[in-house]
Protein backbone atom coordinates (compact mmCIF):
# COMPACT_ATOMS: atom_id res chain seq x y z
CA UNK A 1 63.68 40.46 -41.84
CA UNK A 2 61.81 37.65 -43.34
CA UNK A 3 62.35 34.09 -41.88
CA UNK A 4 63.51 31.68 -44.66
CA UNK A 5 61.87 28.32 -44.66
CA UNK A 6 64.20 25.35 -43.01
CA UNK A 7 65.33 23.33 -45.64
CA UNK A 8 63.38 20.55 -44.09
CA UNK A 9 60.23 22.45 -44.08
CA UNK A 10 60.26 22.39 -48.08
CA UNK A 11 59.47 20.09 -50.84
CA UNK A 12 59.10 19.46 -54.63
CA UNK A 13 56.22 19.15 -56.49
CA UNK A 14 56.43 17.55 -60.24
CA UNK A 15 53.52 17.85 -62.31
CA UNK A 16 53.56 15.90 -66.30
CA UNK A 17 50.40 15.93 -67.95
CA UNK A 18 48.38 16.70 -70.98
CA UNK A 19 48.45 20.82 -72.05
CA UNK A 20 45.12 22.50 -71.31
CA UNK A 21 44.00 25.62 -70.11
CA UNK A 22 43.71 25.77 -66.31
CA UNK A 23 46.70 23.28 -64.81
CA UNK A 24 48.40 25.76 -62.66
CA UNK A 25 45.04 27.20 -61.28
CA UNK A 26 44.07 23.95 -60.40
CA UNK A 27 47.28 23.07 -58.73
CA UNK A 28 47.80 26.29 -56.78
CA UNK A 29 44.17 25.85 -55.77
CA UNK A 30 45.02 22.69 -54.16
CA UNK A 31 48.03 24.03 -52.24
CA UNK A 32 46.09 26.66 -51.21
CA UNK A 33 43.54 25.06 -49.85
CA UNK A 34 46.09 23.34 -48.15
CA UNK A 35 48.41 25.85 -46.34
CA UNK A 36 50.93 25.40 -48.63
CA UNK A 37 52.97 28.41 -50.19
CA UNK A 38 54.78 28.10 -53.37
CA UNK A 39 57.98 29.55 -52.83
CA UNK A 40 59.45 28.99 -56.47
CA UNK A 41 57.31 27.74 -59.97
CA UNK A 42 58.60 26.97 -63.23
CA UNK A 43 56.54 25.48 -66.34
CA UNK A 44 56.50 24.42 -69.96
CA UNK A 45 54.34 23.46 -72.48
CA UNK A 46 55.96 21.20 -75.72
CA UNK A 47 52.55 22.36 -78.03
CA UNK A 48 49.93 24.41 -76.34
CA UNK A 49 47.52 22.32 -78.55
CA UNK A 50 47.54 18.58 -77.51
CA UNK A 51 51.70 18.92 -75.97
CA UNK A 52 52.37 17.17 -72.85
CA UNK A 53 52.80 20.05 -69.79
CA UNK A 54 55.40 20.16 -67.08
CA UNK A 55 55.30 21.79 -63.78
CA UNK A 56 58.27 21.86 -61.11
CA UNK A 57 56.97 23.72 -58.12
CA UNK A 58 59.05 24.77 -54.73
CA UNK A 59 56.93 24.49 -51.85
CA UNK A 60 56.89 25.38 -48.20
CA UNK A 61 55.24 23.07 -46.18
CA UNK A 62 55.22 23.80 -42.34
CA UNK A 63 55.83 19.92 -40.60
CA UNK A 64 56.55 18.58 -43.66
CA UNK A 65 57.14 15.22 -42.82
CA UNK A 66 53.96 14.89 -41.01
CA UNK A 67 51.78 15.86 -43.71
CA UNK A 68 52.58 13.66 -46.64
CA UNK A 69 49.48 13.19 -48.58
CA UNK A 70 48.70 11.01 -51.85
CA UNK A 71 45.47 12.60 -54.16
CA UNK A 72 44.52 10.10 -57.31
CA UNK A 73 42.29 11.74 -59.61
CA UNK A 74 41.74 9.60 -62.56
CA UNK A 75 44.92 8.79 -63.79
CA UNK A 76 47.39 11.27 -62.27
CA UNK A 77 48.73 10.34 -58.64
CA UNK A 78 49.73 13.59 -56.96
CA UNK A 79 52.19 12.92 -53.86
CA UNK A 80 52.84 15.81 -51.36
């Protein structure tokens, strides 16, 4: 039987930013790169053609607490 993650092994990602092609590539990229499984992903666009996109992403992170990291690329601040 799988093991389920401990509650305190998980954490939320939230992700608001222009619509273009590529966001969740580039995000799941980044978690992967990172040891990070997504465990649950939803995501919406409010025009596909200049709408703002929103991500809300599940995670499993193994020591958690110990590997809170902050990435600022341009503009957007991602915390995980």
């Amino acid at each position: 039987m799988p093991h389920a993650p401990d509650r305190t092994d998980t954490a939320h990602l939230l992700v608001t930013c222009p619509d273009q092609p590529g966001i969740i590539a580039a995000v799941s990229a980044l978690l992967r790169a990172r040891g990070i499984n997504i465990i649950q992903s939803a995501q919406y666009s409010t025009d596909p053609e200049g709408g703002s996109f929103y991500l809300r992403m599940v995670l499993h992170i193994r020591d958690v607490g110990g590997r809170i990291h902050v990435i600022v690329h341009g503009s957007t601040t991602v915390v995980f």
